[in-house]
N, C-alpha and C. Protein backbone atom coordinates (compact mmCIF):
# COMPACT_ATOMS: atom_id res chain seq x y z
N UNK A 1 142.32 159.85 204.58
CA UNK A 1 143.46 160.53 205.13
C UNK A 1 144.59 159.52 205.32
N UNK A 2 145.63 159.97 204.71
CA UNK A 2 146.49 159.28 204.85
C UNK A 2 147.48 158.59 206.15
N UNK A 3 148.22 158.14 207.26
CA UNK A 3 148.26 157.77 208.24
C UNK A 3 150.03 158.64 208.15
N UNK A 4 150.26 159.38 209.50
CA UNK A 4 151.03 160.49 209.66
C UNK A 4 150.96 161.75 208.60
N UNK A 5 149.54 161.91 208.10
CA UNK A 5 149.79 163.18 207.36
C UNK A 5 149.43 164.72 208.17
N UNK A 6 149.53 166.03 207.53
CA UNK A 6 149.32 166.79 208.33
C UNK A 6 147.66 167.19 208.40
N UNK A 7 147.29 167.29 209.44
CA UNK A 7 145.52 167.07 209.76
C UNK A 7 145.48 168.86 209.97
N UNK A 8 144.63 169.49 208.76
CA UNK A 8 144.97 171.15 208.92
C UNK A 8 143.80 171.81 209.42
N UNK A 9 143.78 172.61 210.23
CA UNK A 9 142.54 172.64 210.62
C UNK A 9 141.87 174.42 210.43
N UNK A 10 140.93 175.44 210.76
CA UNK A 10 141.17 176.62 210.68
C UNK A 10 141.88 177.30 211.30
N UNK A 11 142.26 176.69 212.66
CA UNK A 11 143.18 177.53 213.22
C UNK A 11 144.65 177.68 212.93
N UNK A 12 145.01 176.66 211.82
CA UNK A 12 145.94 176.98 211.02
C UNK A 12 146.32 177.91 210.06
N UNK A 13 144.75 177.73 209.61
CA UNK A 13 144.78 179.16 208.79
C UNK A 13 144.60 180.74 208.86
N UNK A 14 143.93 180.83 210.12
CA UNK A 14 144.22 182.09 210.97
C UNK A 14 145.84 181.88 211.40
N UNK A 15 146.38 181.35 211.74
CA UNK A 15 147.99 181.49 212.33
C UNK A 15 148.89 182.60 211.20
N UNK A 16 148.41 181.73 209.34
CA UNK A 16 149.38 181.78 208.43
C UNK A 16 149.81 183.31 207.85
N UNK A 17 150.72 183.76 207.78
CA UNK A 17 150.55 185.22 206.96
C UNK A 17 149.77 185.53 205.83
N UNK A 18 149.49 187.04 205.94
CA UNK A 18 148.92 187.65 204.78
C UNK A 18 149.30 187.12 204.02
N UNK A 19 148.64 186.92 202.38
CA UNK A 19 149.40 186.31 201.16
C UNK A 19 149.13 187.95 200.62
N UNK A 20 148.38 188.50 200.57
CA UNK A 20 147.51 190.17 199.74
C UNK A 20 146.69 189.65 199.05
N UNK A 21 146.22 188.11 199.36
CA UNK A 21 144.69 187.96 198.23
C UNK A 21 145.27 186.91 197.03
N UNK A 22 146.36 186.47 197.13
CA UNK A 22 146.91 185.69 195.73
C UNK A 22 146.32 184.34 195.59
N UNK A 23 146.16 183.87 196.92
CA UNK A 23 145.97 182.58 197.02
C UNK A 23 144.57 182.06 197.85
N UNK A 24 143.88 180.81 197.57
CA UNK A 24 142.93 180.84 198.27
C UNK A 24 143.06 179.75 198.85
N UNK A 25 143.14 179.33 200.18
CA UNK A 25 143.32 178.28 201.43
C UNK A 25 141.66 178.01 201.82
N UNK A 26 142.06 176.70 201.63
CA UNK A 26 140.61 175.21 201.57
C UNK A 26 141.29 174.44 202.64
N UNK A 27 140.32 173.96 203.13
CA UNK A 27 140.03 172.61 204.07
C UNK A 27 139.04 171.79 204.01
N UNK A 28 139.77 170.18 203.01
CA UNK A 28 138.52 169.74 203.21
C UNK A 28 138.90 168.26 203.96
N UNK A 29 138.07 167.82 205.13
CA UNK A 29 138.36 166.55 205.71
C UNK A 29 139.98 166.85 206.29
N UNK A 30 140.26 168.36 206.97
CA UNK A 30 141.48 168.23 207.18
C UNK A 30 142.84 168.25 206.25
N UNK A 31 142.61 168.10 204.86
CA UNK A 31 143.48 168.19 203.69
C UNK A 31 143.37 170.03 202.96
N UNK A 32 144.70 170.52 203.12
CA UNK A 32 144.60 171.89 202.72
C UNK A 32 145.04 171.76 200.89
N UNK A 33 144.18 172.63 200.58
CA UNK A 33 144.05 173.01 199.14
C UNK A 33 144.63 174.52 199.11
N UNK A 34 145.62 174.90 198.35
CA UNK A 34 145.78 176.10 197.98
C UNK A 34 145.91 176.38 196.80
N UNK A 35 145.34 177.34 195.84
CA UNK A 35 144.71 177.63 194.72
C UNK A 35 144.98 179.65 194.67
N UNK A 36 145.89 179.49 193.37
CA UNK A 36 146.26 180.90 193.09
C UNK A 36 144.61 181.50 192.70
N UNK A 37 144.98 182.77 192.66
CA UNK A 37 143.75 183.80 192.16
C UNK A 37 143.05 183.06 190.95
N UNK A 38 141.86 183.74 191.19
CA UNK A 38 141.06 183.25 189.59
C UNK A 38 141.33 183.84 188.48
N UNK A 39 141.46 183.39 187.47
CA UNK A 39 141.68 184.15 186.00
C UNK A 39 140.30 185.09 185.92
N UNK A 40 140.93 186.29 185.51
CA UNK A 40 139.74 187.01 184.97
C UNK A 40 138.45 187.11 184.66
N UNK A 41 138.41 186.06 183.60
CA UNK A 41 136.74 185.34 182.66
C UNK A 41 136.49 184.63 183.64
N UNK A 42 137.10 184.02 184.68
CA UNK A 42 136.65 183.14 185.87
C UNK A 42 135.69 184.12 186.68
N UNK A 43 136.41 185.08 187.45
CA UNK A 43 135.56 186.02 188.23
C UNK A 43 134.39 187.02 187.32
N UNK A 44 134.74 187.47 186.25
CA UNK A 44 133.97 188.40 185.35
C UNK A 44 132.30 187.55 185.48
N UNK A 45 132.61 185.56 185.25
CA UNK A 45 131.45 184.86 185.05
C UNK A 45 130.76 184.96 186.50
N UNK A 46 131.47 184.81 187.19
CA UNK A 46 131.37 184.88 188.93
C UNK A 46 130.25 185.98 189.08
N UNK A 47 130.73 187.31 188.81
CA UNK A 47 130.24 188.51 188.82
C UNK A 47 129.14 188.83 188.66
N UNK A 48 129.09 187.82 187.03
CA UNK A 48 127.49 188.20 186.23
C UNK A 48 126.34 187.23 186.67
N UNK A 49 126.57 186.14 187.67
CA UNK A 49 126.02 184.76 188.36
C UNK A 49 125.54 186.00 189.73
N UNK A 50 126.58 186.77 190.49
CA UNK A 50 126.13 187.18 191.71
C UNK A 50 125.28 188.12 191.22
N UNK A 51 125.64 188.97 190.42
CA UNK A 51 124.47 190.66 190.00
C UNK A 51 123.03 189.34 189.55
N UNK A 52 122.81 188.90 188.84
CA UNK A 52 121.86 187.97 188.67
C UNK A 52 120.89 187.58 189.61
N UNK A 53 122.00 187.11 190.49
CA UNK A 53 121.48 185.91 191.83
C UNK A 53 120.72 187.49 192.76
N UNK A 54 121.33 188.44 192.81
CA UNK A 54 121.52 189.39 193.74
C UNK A 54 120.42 190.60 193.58
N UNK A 55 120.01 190.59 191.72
CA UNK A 55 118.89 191.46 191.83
C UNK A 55 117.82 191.00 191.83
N UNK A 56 117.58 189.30 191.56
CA UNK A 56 116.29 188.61 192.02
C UNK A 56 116.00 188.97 193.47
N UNK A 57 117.31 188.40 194.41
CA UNK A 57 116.83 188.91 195.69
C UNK A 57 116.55 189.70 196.02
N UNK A 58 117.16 190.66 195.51
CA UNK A 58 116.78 192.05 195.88
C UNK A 58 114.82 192.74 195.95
N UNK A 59 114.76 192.10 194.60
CA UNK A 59 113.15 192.09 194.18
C UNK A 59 112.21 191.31 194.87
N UNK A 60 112.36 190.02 195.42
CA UNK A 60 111.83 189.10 196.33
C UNK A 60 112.11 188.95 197.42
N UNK A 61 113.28 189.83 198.06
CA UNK A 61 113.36 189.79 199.43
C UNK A 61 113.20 188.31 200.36
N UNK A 62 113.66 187.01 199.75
CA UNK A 62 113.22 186.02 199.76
C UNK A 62 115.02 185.24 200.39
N UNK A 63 116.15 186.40 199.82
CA UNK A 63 118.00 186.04 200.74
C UNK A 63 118.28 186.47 199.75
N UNK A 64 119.77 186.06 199.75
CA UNK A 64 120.58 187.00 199.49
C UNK A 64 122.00 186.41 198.38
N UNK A 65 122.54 186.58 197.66
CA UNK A 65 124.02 186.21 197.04
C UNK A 65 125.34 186.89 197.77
N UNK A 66 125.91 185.87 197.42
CA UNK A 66 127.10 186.42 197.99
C UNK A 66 128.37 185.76 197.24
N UNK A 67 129.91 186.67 197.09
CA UNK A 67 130.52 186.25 196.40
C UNK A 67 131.95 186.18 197.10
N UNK A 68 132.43 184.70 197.15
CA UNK A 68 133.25 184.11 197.82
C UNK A 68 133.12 184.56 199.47
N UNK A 69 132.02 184.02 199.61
CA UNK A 69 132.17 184.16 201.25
C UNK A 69 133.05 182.98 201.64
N UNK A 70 132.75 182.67 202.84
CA UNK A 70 133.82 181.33 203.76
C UNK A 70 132.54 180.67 204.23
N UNK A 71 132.67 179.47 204.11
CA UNK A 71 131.99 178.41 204.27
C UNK A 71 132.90 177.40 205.50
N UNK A 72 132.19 177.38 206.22
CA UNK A 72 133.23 177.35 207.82
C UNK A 72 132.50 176.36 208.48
N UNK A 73 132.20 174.64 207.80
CA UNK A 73 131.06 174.06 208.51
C UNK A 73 131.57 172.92 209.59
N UNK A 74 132.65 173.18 209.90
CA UNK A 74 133.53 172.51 210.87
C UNK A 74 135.15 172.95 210.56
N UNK A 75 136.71 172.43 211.71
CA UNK A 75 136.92 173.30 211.70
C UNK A 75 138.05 172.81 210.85
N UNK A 76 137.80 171.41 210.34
CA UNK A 76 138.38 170.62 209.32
C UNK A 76 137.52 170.37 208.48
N UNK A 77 136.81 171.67 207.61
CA UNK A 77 136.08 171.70 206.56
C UNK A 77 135.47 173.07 206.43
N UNK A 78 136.37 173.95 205.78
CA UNK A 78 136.30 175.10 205.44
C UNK A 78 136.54 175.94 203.76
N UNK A 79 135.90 176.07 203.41
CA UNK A 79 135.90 176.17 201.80
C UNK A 79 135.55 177.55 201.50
N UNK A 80 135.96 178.40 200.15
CA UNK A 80 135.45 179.83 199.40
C UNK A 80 134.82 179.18 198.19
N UNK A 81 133.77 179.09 198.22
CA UNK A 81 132.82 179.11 196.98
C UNK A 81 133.31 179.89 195.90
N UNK A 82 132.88 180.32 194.35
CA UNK A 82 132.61 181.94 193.96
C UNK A 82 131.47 182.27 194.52
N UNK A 83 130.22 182.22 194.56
CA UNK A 83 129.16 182.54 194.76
C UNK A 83 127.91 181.52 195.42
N UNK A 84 127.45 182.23 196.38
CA UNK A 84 126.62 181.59 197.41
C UNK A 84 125.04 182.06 197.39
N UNK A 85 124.29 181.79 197.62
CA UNK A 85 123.04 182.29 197.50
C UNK A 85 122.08 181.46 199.06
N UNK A 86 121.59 182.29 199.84
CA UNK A 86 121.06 181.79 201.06
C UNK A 86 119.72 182.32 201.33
N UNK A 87 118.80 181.81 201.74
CA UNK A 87 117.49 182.11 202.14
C UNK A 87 117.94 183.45 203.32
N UNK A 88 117.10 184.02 203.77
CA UNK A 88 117.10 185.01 204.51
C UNK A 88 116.98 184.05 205.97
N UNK A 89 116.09 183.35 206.24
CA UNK A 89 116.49 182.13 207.30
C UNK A 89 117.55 181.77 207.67
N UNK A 90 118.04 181.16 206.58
CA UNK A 90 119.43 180.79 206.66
C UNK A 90 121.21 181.61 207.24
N UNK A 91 120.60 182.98 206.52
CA UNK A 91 121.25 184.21 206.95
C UNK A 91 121.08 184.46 208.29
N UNK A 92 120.07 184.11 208.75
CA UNK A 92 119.36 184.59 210.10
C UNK A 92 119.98 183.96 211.13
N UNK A 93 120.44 182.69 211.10
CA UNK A 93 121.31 181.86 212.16
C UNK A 93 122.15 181.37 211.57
N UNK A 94 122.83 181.62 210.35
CA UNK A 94 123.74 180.34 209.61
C UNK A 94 125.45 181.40 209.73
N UNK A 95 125.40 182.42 210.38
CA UNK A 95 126.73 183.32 210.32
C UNK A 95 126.90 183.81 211.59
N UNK A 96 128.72 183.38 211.53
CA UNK A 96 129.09 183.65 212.56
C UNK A 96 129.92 184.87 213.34
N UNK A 97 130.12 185.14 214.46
CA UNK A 97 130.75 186.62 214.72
C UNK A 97 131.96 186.46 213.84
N UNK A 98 132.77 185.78 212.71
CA UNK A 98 133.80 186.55 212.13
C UNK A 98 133.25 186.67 210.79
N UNK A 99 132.04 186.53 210.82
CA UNK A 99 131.27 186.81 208.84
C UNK A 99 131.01 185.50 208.33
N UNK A 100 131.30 184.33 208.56
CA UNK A 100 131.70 183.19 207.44
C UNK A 100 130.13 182.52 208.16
N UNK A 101 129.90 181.76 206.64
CA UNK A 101 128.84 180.72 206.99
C UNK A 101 129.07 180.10 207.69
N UNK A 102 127.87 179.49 208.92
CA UNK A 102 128.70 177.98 209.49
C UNK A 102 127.63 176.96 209.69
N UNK A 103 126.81 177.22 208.60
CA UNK A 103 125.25 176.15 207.52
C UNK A 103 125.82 176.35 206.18
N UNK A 104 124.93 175.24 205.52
CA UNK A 104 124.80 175.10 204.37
C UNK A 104 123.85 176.33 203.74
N UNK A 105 124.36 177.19 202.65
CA UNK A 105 123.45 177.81 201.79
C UNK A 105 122.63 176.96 201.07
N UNK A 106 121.75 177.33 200.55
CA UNK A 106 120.69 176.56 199.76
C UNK A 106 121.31 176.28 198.35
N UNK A 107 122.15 177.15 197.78
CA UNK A 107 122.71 177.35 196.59
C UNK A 107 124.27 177.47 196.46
N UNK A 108 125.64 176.86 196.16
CA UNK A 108 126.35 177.22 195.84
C UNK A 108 126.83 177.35 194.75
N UNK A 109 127.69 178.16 193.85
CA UNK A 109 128.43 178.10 192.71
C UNK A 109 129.68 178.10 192.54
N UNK A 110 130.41 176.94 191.99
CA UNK A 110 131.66 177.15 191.31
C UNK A 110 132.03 177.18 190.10
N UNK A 111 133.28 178.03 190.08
CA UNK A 111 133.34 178.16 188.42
C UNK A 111 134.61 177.34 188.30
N UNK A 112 134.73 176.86 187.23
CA UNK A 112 135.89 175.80 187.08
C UNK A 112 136.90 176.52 187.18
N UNK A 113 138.15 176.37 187.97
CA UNK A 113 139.86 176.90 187.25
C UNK A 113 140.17 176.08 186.51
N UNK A 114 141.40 176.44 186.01
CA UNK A 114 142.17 175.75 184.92
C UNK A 114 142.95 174.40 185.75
N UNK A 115 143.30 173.78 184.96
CA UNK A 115 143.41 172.52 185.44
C UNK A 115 142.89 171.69 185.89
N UNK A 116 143.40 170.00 185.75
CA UNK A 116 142.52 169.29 186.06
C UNK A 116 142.24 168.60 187.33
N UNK A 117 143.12 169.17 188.14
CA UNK A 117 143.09 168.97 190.15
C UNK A 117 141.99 169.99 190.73
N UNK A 118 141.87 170.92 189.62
CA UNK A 118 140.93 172.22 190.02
C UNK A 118 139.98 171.33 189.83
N UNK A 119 139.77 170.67 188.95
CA UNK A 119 138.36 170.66 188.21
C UNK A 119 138.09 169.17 188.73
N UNK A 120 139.16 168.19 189.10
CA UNK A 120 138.76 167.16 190.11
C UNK A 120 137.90 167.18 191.47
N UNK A 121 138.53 168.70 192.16
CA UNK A 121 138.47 169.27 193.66
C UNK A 121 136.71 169.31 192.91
N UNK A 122 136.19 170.36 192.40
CA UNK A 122 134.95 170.84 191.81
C UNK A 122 133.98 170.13 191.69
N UNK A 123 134.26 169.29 190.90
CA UNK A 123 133.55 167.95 190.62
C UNK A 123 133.22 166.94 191.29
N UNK A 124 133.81 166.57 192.66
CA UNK A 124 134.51 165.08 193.29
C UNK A 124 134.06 165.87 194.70
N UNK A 125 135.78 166.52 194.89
CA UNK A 125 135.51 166.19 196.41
C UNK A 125 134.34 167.96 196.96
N UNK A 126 134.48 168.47 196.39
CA UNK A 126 133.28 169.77 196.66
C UNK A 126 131.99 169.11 196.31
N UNK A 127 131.73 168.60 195.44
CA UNK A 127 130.15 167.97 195.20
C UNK A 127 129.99 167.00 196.45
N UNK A 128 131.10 166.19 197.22
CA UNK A 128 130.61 165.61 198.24
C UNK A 128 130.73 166.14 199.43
N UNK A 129 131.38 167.45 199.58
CA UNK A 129 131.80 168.08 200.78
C UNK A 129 129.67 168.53 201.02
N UNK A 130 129.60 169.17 199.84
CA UNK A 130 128.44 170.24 200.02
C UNK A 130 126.99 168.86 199.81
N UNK A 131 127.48 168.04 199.56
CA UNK A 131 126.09 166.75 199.78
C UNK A 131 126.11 166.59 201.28
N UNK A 132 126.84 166.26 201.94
CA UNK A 132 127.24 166.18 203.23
C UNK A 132 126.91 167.06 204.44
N UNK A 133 126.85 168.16 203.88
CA UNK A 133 126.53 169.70 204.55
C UNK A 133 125.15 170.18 204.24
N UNK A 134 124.16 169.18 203.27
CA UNK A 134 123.22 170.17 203.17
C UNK A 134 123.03 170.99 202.27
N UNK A 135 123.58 171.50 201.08
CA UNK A 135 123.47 172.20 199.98
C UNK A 135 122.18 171.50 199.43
N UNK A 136 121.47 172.46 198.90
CA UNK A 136 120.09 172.08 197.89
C UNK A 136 120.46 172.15 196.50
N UNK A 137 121.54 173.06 196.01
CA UNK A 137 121.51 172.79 194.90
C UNK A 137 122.72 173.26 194.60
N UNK A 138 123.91 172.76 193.36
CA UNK A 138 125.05 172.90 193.31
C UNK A 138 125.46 173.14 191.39
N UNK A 139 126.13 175.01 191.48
CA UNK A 139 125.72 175.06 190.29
C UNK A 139 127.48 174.87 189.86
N UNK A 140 128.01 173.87 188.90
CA UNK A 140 129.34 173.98 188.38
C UNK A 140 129.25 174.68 186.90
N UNK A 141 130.10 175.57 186.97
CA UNK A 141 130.15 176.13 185.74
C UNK A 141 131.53 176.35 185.15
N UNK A 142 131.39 176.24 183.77
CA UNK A 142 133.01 176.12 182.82
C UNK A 142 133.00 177.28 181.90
N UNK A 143 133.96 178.81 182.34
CA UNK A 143 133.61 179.24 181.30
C UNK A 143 134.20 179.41 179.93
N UNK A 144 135.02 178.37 180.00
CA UNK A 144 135.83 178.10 179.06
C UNK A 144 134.78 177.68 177.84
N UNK A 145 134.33 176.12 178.74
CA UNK A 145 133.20 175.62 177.46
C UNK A 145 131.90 176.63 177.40
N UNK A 146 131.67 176.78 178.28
CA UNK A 146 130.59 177.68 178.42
C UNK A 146 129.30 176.80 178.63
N UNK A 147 129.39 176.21 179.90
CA UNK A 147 128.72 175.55 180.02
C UNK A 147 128.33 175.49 181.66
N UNK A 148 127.50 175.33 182.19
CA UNK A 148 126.50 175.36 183.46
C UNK A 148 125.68 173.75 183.72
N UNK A 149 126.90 173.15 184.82
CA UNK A 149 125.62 172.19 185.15
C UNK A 149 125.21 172.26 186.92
N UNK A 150 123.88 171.82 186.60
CA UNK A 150 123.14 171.88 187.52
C UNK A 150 122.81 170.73 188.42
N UNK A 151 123.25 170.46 189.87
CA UNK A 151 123.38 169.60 190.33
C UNK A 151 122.06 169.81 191.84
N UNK A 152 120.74 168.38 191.56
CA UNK A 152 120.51 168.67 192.80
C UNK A 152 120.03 167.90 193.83
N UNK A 153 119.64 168.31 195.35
CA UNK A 153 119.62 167.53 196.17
C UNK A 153 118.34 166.37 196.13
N UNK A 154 118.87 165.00 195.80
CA UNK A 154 118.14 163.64 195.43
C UNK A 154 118.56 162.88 196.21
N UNK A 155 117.61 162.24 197.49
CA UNK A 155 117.62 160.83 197.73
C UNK A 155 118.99 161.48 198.74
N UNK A 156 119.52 162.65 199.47
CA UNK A 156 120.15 162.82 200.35
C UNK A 156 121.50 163.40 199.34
N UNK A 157 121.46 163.87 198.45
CA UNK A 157 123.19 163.46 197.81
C UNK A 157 122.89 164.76 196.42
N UNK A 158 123.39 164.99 196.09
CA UNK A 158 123.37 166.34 195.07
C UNK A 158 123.96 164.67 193.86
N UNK A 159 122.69 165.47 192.84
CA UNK A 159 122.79 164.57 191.73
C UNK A 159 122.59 165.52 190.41
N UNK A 160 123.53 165.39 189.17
CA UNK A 160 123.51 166.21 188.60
C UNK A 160 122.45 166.34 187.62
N UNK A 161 121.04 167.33 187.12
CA UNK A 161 119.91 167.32 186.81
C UNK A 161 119.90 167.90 185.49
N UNK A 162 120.85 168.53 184.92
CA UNK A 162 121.12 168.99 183.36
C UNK A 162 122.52 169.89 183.51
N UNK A 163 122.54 170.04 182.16
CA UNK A 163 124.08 170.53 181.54
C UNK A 163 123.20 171.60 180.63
N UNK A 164 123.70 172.88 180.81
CA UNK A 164 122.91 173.94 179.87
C UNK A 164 124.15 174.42 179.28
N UNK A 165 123.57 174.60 178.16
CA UNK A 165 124.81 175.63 177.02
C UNK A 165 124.09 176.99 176.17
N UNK A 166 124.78 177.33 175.83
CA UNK A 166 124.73 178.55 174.87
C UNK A 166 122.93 178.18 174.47
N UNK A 167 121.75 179.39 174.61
CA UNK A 167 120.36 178.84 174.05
C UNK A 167 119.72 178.50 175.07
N UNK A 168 120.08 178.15 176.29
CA UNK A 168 119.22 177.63 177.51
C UNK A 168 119.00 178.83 178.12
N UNK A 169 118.21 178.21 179.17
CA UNK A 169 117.50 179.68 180.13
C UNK A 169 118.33 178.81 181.59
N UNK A 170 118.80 179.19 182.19
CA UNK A 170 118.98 178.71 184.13
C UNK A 170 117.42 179.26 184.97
N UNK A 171 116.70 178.12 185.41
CA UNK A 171 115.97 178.76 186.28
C UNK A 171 116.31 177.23 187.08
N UNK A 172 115.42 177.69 188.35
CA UNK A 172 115.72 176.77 189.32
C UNK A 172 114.27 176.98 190.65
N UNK A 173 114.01 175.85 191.02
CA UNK A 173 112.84 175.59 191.97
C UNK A 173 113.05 176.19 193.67
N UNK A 174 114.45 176.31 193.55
CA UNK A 174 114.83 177.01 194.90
C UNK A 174 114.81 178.43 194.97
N UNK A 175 114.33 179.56 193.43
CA UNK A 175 114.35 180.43 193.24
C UNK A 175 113.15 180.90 192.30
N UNK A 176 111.80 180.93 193.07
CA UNK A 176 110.98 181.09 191.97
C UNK A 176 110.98 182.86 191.08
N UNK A 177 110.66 182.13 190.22
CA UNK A 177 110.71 183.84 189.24
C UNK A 177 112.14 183.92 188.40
N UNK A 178 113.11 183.02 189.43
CA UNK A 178 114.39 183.20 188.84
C UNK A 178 114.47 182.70 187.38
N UNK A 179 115.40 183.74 186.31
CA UNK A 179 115.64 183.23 185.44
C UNK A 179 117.41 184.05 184.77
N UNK A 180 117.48 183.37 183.75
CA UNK A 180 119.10 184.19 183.54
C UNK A 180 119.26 182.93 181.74
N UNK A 181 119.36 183.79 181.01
CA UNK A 181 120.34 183.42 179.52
C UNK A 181 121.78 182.73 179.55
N UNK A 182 122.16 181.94 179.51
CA UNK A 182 123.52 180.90 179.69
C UNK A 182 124.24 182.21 178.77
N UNK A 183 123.69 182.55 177.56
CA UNK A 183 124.22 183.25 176.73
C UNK A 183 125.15 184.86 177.38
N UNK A 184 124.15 185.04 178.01
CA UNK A 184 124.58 186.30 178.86
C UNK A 184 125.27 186.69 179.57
N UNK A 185 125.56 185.59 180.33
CA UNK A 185 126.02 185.01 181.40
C UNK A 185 127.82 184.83 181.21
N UNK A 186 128.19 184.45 179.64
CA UNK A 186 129.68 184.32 179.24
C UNK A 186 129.87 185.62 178.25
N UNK A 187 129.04 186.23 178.49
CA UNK A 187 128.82 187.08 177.11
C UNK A 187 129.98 188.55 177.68
């Protein structure tokens, strides 16, 4: 943090006016991020990650997906995922009376935006926000390239464990039974 900068916190962001949904307001370490809507193929990939994430659970009763909830884990560190995925435990004490997480899910997903401050934020400072907080596993996805990597919790720190493309299957140890086609997924 820089020395006289502005230190933003959530109650800033409850103060600010309605935007109608255009824009999405981040806090991380006190530094506000604002980020127009997602492109289309951004959310469409979003979509087909939550119905996925959402009818495993459904079948295993084991938690739940969720898409762009608020991640609220202090009050200078507040973030919208696309998609979240939480043990039923976790659900059980991790939300607070205004809806928003205020634990780490076991699972988060982002999908890349365009540009490369988007895709710095994604990469950099979200992979260390959510090491920090407790995330088990951290899925970045591009659906431009069409590509899914899989990042996970090693030695305290989310470490990235493969890069799947077009031909791979996504399954994951935090989700047994789970499975999903990369192919399908951008399709």
């Amino acid at each position: 943090m820089v020395a006289n900068s502005l230190y933003w916190t959530t109650a800033d962001l409850d103060a600010m006016p309605d935007d109608g949904g255009w824009l999405r307001h981040e806090i991380i370490e006190g530094e506000l991020f604002v980020t127009r809507a997602p492109h289309f193929s951004h959310q469409r990939v979003a979509g087909k990650i939550h119905m996925r994430l959402e009818t495993w659970s459904e079948a295993t009763q084991l938690g739940s997906s969720v898409q762009a909830p608020g991640l609220v884990f202090t009050p200078t560190d507040a973030v919208i995922p696309d998609v979240v995925w939480a043990s039923q435990a976790r659900l059980d004490r991790g939300i607070d009376e205004a809806g928003h997480f205020t634990i780490a899910p076991e699972l988060v997903v982002e999908i890349l935006s365009s540009g490369a401050q988007n895709e710095q934020r994604d990469k950099s400072i979200k992979l260390k926000l959510y090491s920090r907080y407790g995330v088990q596993e951290y899925w970045i996805v591009n659906w431009q390239l069409q590509t899914l990597e899989i990042y996970r919790r090693t030695d305290a720190q989310l470490q990235l464990v493969a890069t799947l493309l077009a031909g791979d299957t996504l399954t994951s140890p935090l989700l047994p039974g789970f499975s999903a086609e990369i192919d399908r997924i951008f399709s």
